[in-house]
C-alpha atoms as a PDB file:
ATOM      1  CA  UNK A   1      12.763  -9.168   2.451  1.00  0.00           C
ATOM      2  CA  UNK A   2      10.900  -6.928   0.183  1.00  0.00           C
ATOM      3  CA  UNK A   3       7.278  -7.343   0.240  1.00  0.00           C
ATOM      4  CA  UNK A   4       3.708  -6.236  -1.649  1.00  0.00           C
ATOM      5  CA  UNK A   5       0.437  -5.795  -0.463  1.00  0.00           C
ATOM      6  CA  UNK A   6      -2.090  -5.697  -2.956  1.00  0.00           C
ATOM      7  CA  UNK A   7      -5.524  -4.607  -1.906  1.00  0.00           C
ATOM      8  CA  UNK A   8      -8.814  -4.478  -4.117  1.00  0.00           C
ATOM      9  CA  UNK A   9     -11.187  -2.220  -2.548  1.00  0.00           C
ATOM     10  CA  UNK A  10     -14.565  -0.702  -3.621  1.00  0.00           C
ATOM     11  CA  UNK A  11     -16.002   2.701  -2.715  1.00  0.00           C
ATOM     12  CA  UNK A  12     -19.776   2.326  -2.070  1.00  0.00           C
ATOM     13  CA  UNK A  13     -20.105   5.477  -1.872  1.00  0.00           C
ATOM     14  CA  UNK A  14     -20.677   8.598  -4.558  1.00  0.00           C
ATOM     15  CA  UNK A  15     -17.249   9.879  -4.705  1.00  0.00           C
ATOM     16  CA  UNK A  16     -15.257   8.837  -7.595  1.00  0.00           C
ATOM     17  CA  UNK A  17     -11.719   7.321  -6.825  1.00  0.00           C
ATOM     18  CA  UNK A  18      -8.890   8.784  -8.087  1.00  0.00           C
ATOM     19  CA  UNK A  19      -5.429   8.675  -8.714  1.00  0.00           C
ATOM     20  CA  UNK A  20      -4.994  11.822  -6.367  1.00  0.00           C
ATOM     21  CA  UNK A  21      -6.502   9.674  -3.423  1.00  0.00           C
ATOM     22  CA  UNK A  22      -2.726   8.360  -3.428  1.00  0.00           C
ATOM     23  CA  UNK A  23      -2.015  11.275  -0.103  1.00  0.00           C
ATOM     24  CA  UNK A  24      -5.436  10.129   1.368  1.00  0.00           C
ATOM     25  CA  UNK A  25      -4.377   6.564   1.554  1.00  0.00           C
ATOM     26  CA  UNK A  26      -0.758   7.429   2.759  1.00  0.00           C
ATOM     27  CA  UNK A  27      -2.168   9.429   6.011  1.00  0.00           C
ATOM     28  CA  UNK A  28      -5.079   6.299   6.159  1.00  0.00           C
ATOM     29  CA  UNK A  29      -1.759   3.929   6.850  1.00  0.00           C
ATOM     30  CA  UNK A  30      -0.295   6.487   9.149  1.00  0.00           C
ATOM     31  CA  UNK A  31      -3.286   6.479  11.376  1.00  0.00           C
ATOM     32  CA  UNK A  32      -2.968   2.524  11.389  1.00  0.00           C
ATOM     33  CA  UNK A  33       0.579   2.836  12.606  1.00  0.00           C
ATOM     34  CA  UNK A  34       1.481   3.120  16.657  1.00  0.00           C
ATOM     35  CA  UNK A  35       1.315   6.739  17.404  1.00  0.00           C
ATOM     36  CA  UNK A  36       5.201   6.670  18.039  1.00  0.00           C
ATOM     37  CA  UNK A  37       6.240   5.234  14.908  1.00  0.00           C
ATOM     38  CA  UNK A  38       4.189   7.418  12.792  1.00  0.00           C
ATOM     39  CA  UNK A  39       4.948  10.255  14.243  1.00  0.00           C
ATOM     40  CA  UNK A  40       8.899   8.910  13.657  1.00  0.00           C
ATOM     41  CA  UNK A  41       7.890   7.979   9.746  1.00  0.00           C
ATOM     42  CA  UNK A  42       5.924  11.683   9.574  1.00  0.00           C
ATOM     43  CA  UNK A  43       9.309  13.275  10.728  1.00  0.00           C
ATOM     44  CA  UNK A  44      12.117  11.411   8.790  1.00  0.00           C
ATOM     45  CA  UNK A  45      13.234  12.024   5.224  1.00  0.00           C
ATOM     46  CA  UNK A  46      13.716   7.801   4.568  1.00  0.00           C
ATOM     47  CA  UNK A  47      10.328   6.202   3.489  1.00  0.00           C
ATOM     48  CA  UNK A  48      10.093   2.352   4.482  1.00  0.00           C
ATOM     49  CA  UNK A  49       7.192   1.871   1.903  1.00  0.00           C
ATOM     50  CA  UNK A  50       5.773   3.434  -0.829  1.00  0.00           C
ATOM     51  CA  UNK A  51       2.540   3.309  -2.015  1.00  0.00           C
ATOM     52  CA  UNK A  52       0.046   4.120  -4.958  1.00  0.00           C
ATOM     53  CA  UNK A  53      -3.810   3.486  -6.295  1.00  0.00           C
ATOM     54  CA  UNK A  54      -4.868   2.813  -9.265  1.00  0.00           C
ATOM     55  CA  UNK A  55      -8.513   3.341 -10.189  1.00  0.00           C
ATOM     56  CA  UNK A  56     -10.665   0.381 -11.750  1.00  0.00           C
ATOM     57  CA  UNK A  57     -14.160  -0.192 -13.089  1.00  0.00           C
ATOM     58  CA  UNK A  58     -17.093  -0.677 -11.040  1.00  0.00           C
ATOM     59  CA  UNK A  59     -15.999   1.848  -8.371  1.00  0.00           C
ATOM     60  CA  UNK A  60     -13.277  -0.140  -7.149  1.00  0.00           C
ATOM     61  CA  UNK A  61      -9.528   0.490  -6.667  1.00  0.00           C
ATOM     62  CA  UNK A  62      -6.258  -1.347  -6.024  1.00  0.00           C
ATOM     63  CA  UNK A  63      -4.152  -0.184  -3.266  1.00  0.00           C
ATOM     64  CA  UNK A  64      -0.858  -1.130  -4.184  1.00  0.00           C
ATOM     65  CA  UNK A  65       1.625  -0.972  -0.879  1.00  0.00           C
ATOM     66  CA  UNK A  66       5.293  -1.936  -0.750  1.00  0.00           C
ATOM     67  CA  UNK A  67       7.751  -1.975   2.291  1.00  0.00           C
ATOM     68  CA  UNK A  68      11.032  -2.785   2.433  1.00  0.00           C
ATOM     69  CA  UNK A  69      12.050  -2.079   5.680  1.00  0.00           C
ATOM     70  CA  UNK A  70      11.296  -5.267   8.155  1.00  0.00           C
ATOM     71  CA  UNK A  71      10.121  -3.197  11.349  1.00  0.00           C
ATOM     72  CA  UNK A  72       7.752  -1.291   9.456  1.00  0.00           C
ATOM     73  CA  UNK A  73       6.646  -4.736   7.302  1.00  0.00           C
ATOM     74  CA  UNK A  74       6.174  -6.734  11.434  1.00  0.00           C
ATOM     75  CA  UNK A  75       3.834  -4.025  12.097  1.00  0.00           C
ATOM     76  CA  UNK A  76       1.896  -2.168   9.385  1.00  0.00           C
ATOM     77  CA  UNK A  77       1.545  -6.158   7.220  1.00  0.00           C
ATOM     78  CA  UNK A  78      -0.561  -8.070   9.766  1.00  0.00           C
ATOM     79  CA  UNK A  79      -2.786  -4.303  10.411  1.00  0.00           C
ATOM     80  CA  UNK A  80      -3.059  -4.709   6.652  1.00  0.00           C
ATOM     81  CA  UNK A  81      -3.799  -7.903   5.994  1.00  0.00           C
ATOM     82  CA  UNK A  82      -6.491  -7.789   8.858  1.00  0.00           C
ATOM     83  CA  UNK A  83      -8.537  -5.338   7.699  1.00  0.00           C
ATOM     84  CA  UNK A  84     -12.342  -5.031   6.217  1.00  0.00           C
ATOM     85  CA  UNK A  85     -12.847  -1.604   5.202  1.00  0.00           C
ATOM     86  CA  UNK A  86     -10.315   1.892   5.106  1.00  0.00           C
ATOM     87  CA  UNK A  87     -12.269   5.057   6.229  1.00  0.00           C
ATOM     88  CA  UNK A  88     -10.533   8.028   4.220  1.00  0.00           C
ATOM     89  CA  UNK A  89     -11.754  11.152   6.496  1.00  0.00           C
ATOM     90  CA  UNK A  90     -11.110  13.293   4.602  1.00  0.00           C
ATOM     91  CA  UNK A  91     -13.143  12.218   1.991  1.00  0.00           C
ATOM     92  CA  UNK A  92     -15.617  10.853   4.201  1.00  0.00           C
ATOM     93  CA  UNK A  93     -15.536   7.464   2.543  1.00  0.00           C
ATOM     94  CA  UNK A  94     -15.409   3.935   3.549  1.00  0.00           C
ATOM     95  CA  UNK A  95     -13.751   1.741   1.120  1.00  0.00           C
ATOM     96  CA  UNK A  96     -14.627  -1.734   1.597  1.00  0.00           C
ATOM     97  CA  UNK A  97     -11.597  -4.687   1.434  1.00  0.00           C
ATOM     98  CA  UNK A  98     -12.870  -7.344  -1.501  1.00  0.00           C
ATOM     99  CA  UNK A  99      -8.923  -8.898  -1.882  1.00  0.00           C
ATOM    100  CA  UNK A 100      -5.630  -8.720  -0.190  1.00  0.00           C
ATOM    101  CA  UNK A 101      -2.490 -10.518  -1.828  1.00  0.00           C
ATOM    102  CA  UNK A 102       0.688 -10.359   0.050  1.00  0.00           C
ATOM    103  CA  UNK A 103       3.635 -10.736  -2.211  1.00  0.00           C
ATOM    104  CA  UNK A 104       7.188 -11.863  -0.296  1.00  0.00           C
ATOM    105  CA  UNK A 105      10.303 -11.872  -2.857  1.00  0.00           C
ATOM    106  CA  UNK A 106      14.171 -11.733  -1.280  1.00  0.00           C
ATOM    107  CA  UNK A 107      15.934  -8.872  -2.542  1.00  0.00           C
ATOM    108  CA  UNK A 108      18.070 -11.689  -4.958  1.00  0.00           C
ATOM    109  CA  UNK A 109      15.387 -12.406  -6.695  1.00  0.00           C
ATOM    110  CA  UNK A 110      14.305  -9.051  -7.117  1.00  0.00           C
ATOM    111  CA  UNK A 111      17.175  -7.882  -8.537  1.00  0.00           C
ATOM    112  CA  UNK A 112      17.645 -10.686 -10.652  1.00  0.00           C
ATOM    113  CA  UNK A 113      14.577  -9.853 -12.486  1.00  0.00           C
ATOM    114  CA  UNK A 114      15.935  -6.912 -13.657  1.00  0.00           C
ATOM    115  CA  UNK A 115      19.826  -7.756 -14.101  1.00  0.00           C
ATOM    116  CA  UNK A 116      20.339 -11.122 -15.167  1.00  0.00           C
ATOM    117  CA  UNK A 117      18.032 -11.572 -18.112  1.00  0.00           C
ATOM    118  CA  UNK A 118      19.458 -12.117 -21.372  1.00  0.00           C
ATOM    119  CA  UNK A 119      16.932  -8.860 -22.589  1.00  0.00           C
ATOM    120  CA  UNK A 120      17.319  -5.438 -20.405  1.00  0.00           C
ATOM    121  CA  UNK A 121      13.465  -5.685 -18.670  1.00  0.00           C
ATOM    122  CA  UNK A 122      11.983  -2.095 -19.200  1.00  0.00           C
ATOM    123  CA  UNK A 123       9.344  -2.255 -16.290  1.00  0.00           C
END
C-alpha cells in the first residue's frame, strides 16, 4: 500500500517558511523514528518515503509525506497522525498541526492513474 500524509501546519513564530525547510522537516521525522530504525534509514541508500513543503499564506505550510514501504508506514503513520505541533531545532520553531489527511491508494490504482487513461496524464 502506498500512502500520503498531508499535514497543514502554521509557524507562529517570525521565521518565514520556506521551501528549503524541506531538510529541516526530513531530520524532524528522523527524530520521531526509534533510534534503531533511523539510524538504519540515516545509513541506507533506499528511501521508504519522501517528503516535501510547500509554503502557503498566512504563515502556514503543508507537509506533504509519502511512504511506500509498510514497516516504515506501521511506525512513522500513527507518530504522524498523533501529533500537535513539530519543533524544527534548528530553526528554533514550533509549527503547530491545524490538519492531517491520510491518503491510502493500492499500488493498482496508482498506477492506473497514470497508464490506463485514454489521455497520457502529465502530473
Amino acid at each position: 500500500m502506498l500512502q500520503k500524509i498531508v499535514m497543514q501546519l502554521k509557524n507562529s513564530g517570525d521565521q518565514v517558511v520556506t521551501y528549503n525547510w524541506g531538510s529541516l522537516m526530513h531530520g524532524a521525522i528522523l527524530e520521531l523514528l526509534p533510534l534503531e530504525i533511523a539510524e538504519r534509514l540515516h545509513q541506507s541508500s533506499l528511501r521508504p518515503f519522501s517528503q516535501y513543503i510547500i509554503p502557503d499564506s498566512d504563515n502556514r505550510v503543508n507537509w506533504h509525506i509519502g511512504i511506500w514501504d509498510n514497516e516504515i508506514a506501521g511506525i512513522l503513520v500513527p507518530t504522524l497522525l498523533s501529533l500537535k505541533s513539530i519543533e524544527i531545532k534548528h530553526k528554533k520553531a514550533n509549527l503547530e498541526v491545524i490538519e492531517i489527511k491520510n491518503i491510502i491508494r493500492s499500488y493498482k490504482d496508482e498506477f492506473a492513474t497514470f497508464f490506463t487513461q485514454a489521455e497520457i496524464c502529465s502530473r
